[in-house]
C-alpha atoms as a PDB file:
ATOM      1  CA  UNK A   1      -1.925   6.296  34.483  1.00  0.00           C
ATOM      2  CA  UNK A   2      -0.226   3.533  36.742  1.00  0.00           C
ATOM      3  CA  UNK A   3      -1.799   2.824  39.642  1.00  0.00           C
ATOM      4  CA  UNK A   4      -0.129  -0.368  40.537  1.00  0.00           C
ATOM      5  CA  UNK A   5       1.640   0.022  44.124  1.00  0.00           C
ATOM      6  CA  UNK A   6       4.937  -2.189  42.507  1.00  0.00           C
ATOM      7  CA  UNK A   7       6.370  -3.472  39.245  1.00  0.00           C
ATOM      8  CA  UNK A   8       5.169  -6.741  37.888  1.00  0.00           C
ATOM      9  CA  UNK A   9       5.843  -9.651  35.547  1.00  0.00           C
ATOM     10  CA  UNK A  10       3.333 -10.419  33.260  1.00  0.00           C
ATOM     11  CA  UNK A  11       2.430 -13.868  35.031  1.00  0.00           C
ATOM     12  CA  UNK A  12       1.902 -11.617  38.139  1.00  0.00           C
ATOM     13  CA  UNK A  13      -0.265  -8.547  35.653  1.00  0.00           C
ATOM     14  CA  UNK A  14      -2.333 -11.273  34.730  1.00  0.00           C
ATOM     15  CA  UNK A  15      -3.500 -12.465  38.286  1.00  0.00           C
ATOM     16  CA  UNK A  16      -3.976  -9.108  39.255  1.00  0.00           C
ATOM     17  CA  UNK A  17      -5.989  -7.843  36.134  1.00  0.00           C
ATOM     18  CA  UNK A  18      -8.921 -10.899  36.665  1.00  0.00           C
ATOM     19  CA  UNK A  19      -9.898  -8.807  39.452  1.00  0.00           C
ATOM     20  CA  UNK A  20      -9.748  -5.173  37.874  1.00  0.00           C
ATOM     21  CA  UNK A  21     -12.433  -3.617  36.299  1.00  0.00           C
ATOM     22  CA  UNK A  22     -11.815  -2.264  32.507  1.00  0.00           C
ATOM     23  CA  UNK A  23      -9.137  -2.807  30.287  1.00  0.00           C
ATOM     24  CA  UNK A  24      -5.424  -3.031  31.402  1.00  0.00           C
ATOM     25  CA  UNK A  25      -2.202  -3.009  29.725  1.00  0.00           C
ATOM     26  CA  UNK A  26       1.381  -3.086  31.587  1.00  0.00           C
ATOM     27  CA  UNK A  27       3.622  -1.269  30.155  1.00  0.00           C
ATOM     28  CA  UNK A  28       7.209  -1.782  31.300  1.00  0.00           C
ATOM     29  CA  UNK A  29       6.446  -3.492  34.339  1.00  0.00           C
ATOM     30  CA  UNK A  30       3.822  -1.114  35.179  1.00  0.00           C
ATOM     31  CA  UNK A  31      -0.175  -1.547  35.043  1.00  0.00           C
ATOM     32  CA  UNK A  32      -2.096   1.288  33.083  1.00  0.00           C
ATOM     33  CA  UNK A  33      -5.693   1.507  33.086  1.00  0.00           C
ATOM     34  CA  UNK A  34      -7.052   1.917  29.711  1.00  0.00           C
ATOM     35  CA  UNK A  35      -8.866   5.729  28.988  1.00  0.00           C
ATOM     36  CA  UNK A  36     -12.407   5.334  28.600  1.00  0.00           C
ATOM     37  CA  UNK A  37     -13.385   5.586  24.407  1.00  0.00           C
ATOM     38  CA  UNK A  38     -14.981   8.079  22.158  1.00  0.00           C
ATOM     39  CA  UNK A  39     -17.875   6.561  20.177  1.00  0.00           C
ATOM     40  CA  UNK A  40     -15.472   7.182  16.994  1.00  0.00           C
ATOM     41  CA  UNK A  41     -12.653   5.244  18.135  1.00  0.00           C
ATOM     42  CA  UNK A  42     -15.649   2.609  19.317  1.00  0.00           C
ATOM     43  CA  UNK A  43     -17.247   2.645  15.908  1.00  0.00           C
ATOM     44  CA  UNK A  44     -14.150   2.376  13.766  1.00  0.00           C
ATOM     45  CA  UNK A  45     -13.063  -0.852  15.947  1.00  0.00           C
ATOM     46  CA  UNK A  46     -16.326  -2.745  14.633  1.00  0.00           C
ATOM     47  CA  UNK A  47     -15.833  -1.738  11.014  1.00  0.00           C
ATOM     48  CA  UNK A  48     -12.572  -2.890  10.767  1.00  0.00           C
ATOM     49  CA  UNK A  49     -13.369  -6.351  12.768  1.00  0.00           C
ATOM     50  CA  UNK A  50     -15.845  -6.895  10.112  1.00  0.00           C
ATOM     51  CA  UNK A  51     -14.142  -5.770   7.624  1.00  0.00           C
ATOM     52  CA  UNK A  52     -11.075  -7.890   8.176  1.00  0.00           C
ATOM     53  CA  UNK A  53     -13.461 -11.175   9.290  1.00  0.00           C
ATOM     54  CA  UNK A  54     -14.997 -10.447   5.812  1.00  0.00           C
ATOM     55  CA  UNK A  55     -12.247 -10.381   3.556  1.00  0.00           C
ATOM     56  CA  UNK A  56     -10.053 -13.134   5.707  1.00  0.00           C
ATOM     57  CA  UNK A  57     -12.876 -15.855   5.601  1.00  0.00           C
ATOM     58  CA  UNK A  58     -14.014 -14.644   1.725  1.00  0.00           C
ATOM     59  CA  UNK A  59     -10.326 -15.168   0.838  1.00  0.00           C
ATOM     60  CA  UNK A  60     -10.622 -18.826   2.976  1.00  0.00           C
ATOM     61  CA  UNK A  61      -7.694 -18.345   5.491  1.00  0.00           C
ATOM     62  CA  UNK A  62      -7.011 -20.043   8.315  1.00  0.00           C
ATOM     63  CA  UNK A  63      -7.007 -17.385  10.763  1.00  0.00           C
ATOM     64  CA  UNK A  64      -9.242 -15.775  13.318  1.00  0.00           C
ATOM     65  CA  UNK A  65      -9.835 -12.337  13.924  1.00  0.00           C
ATOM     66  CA  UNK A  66     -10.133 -10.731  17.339  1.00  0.00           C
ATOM     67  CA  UNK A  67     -11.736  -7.233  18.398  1.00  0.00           C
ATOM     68  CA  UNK A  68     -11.729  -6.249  22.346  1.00  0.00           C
ATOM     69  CA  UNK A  69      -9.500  -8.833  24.337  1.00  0.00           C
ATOM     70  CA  UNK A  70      -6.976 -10.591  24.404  1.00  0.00           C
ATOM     71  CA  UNK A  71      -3.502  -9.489  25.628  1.00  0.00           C
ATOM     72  CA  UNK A  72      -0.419  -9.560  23.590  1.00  0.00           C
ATOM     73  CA  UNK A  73       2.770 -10.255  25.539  1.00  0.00           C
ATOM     74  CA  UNK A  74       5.798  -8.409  24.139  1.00  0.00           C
ATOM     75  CA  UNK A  75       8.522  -8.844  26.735  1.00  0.00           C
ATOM     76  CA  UNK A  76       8.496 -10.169  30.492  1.00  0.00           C
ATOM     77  CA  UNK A  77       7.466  -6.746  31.822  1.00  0.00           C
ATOM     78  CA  UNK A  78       4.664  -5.778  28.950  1.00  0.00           C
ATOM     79  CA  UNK A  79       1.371  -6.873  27.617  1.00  0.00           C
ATOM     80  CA  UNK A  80      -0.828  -4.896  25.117  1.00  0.00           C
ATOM     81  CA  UNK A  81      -4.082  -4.687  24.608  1.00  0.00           C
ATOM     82  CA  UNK A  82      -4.669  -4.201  20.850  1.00  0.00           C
ATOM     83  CA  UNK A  83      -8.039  -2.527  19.429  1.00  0.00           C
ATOM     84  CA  UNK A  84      -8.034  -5.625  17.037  1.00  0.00           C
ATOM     85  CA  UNK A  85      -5.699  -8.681  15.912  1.00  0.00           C
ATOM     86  CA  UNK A  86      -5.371 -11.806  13.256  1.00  0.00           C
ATOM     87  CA  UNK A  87      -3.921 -14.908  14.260  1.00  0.00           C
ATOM     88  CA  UNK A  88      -3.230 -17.930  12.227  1.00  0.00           C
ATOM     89  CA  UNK A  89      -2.367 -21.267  13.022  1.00  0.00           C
ATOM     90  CA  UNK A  90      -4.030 -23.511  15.429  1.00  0.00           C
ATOM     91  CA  UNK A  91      -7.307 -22.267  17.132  1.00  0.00           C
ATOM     92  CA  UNK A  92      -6.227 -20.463  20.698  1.00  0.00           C
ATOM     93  CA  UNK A  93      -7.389 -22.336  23.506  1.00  0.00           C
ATOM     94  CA  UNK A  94     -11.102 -21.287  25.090  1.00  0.00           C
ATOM     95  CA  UNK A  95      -9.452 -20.210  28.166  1.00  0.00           C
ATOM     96  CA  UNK A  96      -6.327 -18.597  26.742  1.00  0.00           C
ATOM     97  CA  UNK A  97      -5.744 -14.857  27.691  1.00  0.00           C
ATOM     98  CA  UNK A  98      -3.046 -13.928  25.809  1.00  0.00           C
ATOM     99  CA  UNK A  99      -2.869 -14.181  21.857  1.00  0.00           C
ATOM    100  CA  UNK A 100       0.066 -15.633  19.886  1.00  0.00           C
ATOM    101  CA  UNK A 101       0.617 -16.020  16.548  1.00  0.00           C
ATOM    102  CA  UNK A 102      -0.224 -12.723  15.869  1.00  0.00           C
ATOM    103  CA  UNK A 103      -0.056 -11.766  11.806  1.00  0.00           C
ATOM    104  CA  UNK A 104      -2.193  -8.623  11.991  1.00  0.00           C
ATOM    105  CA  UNK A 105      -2.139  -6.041  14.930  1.00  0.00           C
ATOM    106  CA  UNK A 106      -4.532  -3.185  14.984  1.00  0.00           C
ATOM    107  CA  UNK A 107      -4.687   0.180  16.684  1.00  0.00           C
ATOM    108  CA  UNK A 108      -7.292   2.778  16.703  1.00  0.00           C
ATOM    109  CA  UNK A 109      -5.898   6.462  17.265  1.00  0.00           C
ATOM    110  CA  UNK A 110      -7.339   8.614  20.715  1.00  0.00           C
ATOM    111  CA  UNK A 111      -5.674  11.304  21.474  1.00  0.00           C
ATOM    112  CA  UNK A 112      -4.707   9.962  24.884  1.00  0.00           C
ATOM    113  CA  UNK A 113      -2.760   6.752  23.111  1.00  0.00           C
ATOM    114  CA  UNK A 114      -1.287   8.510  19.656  1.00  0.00           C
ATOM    115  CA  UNK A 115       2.185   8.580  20.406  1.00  0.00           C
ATOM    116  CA  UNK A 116       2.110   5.324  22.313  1.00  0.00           C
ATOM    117  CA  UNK A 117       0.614   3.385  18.763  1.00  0.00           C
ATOM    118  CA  UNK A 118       3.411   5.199  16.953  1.00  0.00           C
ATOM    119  CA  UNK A 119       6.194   4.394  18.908  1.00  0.00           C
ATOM    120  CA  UNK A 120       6.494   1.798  21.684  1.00  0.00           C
ATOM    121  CA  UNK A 121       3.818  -0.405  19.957  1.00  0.00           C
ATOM    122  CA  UNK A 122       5.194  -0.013  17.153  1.00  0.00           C
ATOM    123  CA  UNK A 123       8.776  -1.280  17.883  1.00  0.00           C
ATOM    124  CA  UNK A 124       6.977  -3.914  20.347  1.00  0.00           C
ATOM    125  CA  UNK A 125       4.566  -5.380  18.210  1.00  0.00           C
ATOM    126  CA  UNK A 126       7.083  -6.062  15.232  1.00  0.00           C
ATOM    127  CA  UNK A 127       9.541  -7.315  18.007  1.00  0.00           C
ATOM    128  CA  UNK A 128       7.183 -10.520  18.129  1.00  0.00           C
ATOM    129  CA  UNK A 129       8.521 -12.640  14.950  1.00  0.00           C
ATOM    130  CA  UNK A 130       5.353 -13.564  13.843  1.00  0.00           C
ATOM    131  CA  UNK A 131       3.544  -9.868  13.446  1.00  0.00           C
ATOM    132  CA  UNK A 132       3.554  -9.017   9.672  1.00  0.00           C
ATOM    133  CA  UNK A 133       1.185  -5.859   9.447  1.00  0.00           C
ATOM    134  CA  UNK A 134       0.194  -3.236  11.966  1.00  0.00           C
ATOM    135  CA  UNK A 135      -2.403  -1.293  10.934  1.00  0.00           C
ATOM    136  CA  UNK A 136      -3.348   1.941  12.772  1.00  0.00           C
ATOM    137  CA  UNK A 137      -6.196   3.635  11.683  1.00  0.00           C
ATOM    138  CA  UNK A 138      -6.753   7.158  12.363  1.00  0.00           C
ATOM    139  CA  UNK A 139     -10.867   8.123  12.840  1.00  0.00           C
ATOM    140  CA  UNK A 140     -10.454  11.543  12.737  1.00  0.00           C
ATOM    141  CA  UNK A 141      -8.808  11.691   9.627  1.00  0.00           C
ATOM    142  CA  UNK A 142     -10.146   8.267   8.130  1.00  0.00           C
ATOM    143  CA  UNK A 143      -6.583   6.857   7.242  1.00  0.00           C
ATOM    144  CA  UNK A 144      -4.837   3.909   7.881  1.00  0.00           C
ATOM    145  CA  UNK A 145      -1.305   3.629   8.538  1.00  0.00           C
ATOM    146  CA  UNK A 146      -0.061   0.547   7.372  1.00  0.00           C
ATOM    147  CA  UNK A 147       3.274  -0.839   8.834  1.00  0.00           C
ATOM    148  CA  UNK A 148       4.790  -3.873   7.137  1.00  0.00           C
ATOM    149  CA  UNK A 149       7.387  -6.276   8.011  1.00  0.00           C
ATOM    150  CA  UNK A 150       9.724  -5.754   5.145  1.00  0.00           C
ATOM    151  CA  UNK A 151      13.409  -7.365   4.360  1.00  0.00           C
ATOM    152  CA  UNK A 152      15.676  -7.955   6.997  1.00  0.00           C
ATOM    153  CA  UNK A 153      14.799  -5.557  10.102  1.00  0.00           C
ATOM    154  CA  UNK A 154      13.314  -3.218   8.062  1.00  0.00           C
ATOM    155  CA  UNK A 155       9.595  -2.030   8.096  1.00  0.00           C
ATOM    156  CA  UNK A 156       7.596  -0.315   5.083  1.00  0.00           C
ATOM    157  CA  UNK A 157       5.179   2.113   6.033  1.00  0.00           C
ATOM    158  CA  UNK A 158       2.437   3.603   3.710  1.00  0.00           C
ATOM    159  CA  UNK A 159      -0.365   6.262   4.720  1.00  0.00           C
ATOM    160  CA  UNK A 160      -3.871   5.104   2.819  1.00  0.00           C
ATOM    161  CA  UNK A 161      -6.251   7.200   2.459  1.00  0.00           C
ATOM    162  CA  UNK A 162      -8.223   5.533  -0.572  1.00  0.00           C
ATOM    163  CA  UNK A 163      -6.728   2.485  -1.290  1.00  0.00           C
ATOM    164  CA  UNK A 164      -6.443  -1.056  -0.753  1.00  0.00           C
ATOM    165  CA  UNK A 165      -4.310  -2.884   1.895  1.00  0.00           C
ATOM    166  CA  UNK A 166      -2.749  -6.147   0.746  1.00  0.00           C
ATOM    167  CA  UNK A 167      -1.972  -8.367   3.923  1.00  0.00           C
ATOM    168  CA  UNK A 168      -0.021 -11.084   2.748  1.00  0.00           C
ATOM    169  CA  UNK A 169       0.310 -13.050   4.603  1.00  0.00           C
ATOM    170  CA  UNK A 170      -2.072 -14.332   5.658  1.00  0.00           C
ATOM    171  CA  UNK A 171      -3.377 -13.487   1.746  1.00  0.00           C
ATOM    172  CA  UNK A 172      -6.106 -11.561   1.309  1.00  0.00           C
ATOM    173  CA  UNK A 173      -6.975  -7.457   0.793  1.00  0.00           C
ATOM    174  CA  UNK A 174      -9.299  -5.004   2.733  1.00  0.00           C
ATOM    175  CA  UNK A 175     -10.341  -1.788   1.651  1.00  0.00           C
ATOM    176  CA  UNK A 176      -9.285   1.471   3.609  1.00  0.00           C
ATOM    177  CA  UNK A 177     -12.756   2.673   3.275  1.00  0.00           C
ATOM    178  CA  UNK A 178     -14.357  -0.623   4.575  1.00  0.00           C
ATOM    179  CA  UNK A 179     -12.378  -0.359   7.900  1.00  0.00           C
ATOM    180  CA  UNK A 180     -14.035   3.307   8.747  1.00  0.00           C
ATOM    181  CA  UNK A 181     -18.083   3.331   9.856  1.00  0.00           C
ATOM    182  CA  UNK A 182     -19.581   5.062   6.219  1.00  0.00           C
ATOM    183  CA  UNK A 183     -19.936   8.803   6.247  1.00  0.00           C
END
């Protein structure tokens, strides 16, 4: 849904979102309000942040991993607001809204947002040089769909149902059953 009365920049998004209630994400210059969530899509967001927290500080990396916040510029006219994210490198600054360094995107499934995850986030997120992985993990069906920066411009996708996901880098594995609340 847009419901701004213009188009904005992102500098301009991000004054105006401070005073919005909920989540936000612009999309091609315009702002859309983010659907309220189903207690699945709500539940598998806190499995996988632990689950990814777990296994990145178990394997000793150097990264930080976010749930709810943080915006994730991909152009002048669009910022996401990813379900979860890893970022490695120096420690983002307290007041920072937007993340950078981004290694790891991820993206629960809703109905409302399905073809969104698999196509312009998609091609957004791996648009940023430094996203290796985009993960986007399906509740319903309790797969993950991992999309990984490959050679050259390509990107390798495999469905896991059962499995393990290797995210190198930043270097360490997750199970596809750990990022799902148990049955």
């Amino acid at each position: 849904m847009s419901t701004a009365l213009k188009q904005m920049t992102v500098d301009e998004f991000l004054v105006w979102a401070e005073d919005q209630e909920g989540r936000w994400e612009l999309h091609d210059g315009a702002a859309r309000k983010i659907s309220p969530e189903r207690i699945d899509h709500v539940r598998t967001k806190g499995e996988a942040f632990v689950a990814l927290s777990f296994a990145s500080r178990r394997a000793g990396c150097d990264c930080e991993v976010f749930g709810n916040g943080g915006g994730v510029q991909i152009d002048q006219r669009t910022v996401y607001a990813p379900d979860g994210a890893i970022v490695c490198g120096p420690k983002l600054p307290d007041q920072a809204v937007l993340l950078v360094n981004l290694i790891v995107v991820v993206e629960v499934l809703s109905p409302a947002t399905a073809a969104t995850d698999h196509g312009r986030k998609l091609s957004g997120y791996f648009s940023l040089p430094s996203v290796q992985h985009y993960l986007i993990l399906d509740p319903e069906r309790r797969v993950a769909i991992h999309h990984k920066r490959g050679v050259g411009d390509a990107i390798e996708t495999r469905v896991l149902f059962d499995a393990v996901i290797r995210l190198d880098p930043p270097g360490f594995q997750v199970a596809v059953k750990a990022l799902f609340p148990p049955l």
